[in-house]
Protein backbone atom coordinates (compact mmCIF):
# COMPACT_ATOMS: atom_id res chain seq x y z
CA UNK A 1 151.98 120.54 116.22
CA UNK A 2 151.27 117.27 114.20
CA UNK A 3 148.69 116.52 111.68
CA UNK A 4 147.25 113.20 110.99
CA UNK A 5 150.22 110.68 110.40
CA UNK A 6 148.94 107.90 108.14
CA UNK A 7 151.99 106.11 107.78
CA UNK A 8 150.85 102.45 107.13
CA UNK A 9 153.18 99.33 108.25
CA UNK A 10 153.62 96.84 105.49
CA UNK A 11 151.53 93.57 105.67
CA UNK A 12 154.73 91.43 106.22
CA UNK A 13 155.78 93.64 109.46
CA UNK A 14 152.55 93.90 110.54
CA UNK A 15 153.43 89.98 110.89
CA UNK A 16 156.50 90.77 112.07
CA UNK A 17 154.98 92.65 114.88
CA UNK A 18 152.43 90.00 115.46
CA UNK A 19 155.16 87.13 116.50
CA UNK A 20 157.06 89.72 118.49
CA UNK A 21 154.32 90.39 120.96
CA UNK A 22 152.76 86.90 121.24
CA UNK A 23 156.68 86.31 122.17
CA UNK A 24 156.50 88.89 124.87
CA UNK A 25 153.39 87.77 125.98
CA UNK A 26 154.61 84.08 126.76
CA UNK A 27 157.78 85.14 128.09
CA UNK A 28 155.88 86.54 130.99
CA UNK A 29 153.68 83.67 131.97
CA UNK A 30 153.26 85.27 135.75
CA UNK A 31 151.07 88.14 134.08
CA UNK A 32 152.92 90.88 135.46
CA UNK A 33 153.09 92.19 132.13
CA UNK A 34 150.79 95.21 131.64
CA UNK A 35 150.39 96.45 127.58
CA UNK A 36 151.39 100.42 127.19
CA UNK A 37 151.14 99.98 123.48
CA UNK A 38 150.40 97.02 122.05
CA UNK A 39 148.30 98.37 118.71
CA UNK A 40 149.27 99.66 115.10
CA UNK A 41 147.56 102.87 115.37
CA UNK A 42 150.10 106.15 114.45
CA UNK A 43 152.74 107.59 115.37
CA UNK A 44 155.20 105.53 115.83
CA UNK A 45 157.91 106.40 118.55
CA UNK A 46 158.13 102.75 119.33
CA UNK A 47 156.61 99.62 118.11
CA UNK A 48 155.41 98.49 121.33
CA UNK A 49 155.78 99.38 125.05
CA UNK A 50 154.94 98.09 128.27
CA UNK A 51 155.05 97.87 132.15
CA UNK A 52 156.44 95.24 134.12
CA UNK A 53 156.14 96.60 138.43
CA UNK A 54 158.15 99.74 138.88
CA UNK A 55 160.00 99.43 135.19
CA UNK A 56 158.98 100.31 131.95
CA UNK A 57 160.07 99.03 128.33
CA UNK A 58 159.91 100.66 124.77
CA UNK A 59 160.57 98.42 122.72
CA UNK A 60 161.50 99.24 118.69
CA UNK A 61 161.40 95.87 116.50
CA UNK A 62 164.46 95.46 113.29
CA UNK A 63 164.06 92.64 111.19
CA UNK A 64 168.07 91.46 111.31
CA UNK A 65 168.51 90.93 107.28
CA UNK A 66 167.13 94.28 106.50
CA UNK A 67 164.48 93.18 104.24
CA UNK A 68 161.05 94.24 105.92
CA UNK A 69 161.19 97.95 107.66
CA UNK A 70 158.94 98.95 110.17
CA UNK A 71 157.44 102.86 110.49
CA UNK A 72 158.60 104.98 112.95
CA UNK A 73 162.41 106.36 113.50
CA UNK A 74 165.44 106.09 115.84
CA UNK A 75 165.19 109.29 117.02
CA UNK A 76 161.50 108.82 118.54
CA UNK A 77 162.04 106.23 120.16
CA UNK A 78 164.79 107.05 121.90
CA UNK A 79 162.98 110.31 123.13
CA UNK A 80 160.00 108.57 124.18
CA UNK A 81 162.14 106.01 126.28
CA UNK A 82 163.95 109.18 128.12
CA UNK A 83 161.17 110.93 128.15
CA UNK A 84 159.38 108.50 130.67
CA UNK A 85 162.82 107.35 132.06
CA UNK A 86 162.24 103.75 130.73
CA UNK A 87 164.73 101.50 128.40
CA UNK A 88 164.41 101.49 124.95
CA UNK A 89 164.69 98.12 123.89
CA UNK A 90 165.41 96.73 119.77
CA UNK A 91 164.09 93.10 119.46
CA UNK A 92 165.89 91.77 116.37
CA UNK A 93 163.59 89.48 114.42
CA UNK A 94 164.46 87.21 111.53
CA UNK A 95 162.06 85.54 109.10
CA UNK A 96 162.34 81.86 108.53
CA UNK A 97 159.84 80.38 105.40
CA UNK A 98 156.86 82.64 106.80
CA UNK A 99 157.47 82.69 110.31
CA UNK A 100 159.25 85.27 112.00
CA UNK A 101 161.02 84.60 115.35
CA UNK A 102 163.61 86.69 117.66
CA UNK A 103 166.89 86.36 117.05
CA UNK A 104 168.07 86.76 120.43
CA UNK A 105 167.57 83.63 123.26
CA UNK A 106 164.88 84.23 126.30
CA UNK A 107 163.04 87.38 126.14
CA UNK A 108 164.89 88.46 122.64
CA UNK A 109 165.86 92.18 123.93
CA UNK A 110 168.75 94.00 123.76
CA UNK A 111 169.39 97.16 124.82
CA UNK A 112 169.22 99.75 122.44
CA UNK A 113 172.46 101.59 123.54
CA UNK A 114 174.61 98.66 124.90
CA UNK A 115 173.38 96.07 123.10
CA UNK A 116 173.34 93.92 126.12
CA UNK A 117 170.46 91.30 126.65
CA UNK A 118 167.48 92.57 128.62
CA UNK A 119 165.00 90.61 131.29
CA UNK A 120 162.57 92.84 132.64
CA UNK A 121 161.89 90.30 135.07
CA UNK A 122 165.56 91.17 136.57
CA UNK A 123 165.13 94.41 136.51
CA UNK A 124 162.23 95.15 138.81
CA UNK A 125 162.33 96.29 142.21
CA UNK A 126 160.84 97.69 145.04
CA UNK A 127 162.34 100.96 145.13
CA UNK A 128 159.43 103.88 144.44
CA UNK A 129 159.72 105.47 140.94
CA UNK A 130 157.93 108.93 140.59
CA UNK A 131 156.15 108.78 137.04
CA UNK A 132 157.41 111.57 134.96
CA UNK A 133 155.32 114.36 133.15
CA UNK A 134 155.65 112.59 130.44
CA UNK A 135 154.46 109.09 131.76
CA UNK A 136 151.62 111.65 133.41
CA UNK A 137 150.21 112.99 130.45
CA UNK A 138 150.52 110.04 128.60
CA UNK A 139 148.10 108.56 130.95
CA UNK A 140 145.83 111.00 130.77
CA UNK A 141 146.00 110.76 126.89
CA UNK A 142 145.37 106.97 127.51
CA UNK A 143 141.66 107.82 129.67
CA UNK A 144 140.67 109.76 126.64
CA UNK A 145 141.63 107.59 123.70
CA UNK A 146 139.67 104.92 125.61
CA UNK A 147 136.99 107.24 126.28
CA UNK A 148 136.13 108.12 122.56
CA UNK A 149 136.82 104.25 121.80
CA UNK A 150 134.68 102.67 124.11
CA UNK A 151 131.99 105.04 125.26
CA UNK A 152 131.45 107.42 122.07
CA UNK A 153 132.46 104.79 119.32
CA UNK A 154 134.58 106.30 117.13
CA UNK A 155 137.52 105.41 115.77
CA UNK A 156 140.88 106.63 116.15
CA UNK A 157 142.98 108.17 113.31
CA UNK A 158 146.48 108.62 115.44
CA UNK A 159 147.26 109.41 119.28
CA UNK A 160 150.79 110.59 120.66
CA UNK A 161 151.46 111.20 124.23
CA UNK A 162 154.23 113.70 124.09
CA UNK A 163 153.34 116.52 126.18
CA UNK A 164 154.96 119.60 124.16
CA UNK A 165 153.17 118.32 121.02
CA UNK A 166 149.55 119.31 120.13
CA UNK A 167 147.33 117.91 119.34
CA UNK A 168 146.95 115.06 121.24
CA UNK A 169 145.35 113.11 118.82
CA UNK A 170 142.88 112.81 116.16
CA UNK A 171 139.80 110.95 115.51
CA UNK A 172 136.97 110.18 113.25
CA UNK A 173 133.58 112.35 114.18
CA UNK A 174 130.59 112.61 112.50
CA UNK A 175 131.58 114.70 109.41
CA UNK A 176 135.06 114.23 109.58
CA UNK A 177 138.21 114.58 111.33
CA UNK A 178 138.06 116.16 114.68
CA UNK A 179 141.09 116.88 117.11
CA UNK A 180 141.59 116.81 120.86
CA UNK A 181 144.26 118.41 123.23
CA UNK A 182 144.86 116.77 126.76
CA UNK A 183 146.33 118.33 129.84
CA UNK A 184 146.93 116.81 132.56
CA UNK A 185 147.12 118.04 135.87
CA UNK A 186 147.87 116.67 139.93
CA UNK A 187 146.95 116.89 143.69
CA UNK A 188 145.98 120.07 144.18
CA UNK A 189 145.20 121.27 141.05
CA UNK A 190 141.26 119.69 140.23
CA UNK A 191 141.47 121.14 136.28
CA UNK A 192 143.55 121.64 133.30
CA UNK A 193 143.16 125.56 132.06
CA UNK A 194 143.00 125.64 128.21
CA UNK A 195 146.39 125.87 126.82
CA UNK A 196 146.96 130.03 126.15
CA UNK A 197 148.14 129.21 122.12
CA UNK A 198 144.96 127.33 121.81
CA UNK A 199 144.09 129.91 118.76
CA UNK A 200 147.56 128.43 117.24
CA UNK A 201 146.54 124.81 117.49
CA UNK A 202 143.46 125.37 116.16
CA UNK A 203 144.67 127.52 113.00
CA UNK A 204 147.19 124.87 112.36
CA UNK A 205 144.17 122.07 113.02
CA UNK A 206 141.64 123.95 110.72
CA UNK A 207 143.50 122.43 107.20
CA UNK A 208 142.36 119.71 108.19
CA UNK A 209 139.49 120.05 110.72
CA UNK A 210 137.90 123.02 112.44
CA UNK A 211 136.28 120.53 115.08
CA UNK A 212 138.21 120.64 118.21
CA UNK A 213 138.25 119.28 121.79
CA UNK A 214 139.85 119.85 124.86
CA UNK A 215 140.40 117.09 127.95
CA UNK A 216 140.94 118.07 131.05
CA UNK A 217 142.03 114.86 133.47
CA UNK A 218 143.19 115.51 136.77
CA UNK A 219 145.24 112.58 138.84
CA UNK A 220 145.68 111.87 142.62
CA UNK A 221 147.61 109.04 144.99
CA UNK A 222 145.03 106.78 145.42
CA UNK A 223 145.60 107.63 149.08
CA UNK A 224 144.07 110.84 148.05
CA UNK A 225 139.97 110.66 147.89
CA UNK A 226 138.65 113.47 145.73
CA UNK A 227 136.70 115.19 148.39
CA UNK A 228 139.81 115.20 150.40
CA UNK A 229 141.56 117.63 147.79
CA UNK A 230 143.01 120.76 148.44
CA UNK A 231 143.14 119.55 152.62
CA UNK A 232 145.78 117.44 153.04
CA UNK A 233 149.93 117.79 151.39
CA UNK A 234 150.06 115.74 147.84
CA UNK A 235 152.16 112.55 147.74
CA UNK A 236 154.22 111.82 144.46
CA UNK A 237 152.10 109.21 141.54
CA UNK A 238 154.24 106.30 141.91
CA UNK A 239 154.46 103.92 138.53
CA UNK A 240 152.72 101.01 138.73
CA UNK A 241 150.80 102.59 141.81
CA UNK A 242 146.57 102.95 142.26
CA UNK A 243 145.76 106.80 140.99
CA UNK A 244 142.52 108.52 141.27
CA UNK A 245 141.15 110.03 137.49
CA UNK A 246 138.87 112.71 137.72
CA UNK A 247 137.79 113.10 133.28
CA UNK A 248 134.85 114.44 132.96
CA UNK A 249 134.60 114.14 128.98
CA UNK A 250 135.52 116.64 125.97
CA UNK A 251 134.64 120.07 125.99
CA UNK A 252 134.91 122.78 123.27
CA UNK A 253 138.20 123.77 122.05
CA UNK A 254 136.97 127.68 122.03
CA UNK A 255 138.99 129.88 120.85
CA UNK A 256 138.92 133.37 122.84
């Protein structure tokens, strides 16, 4: 369980942050870089994260002289980067006048456990890499942030995508704060059942909100039209591979 986090990054590395991704951004010029998280809304397992082919890179910014700390911890990050089998990344940064820049030459990663410099570029391949349940569900929490975002226009208080947490994340609704919980499901399966502690969640919610939500979004190969479900043997969800969505919008956390 979480409640809102509210933990607010100072203005300085909010600037901080700012450099660091317009310096990821240029450093892949070909576009092959696709944004996991590249926004300031909480929690904060890592800074910023994103997809380059079959790889993926989490990515937890340090300003070198120790003057400007960002939110977040060590220990998140690291368990997002396992959790979705990716490499957790520390960009050093290091303010000069007002400008912050990396400290380290090229892409300005190193890896978090080695301390080795890191090219994604390098590091890609062709080899087929099976998206973990945690990559999964962090997808499907993606469809629904972006749902309430862009199609019902509110706006977002925090959003997490660990799977064993609930919930999912937290928004602003018409009188309040309102909560969702995502489950995410695959070929065969066509819906998400309503988690069995759902009375839990929402006992834990209700100090804050008694408005919940539950998302059901259900993914497929992209080999896999929907009509064909349930017919033919599922094939793995390969990263950086097509997927069917089948979301259908929010439904009533109900409590039985």
């Amino acid at each position: 369980m979480y409640d809102i986090e509210m933990q607010e990054p100072s203005e300085e590395f909010v600037r901080c942050w700012n450099a660091a991704g317009r310096h990821l951004s240029v450093s892949a010029q070909d576009g092959l870089l696709s944004w996991l998280k590249a926004n300031l809304t909480p929690p904060f397992r890592e800074h910023l994260s994103f997809r380059m082919g079959n790889q993926l890179f989490f990515i937890r910014i340090e300003d070198v002289d120790g003057n400007v700390s960002g939110p977040g911890n060590p220990v998140g990050f690291q368990a997002i980067a396992n959790g979705c089998d990716g490499h957790p990344c520390l960009m050093p940064m290091r303010q000069t006048g007002s400008e912050w820049k990396p400290q380290e030459p090229a892409w300005g990663l190193i890896h978090a456990y080695t301390g080795q410099p890191v090219n994604p570029v390098a590091l890609i391949s062709d080899e087929k890499n099976e998206m973990t349940e945690w990559e999964i569900h962090d997808f499907a929490v993606q469809v629904v942030r972006n749902h309430i975002v862009e199609n019902l226009n509110r706006n977002l208080m925090s959003s997490q995508g660990d799977p064993q947490v609930n919930p999912s994340m937290w928004f602003v609704g018409e009188e309040g704060p309102e909560w969702v919980v995502v489950r995410a499901v695959q070929y065969p399966e066509k819906e998400a059942a309503l988690p069995k502690n759902i009375a839990d969640i929402a006992a834990y919610c209700a100090r804050l909100s008694t408005v919940g939500h539950f998302a059901s979004v259900a993914v497929t190969n992209s080999n896999y039209p929907f009509d064909s479900w349930g017919k033919i043997p599922p094939l793995p969800l390969w990263r950086g591979h097509a997927m069917h969505v089948r979301f259908e919008g929010l439904l009533p956390a109900k409590v039985q």
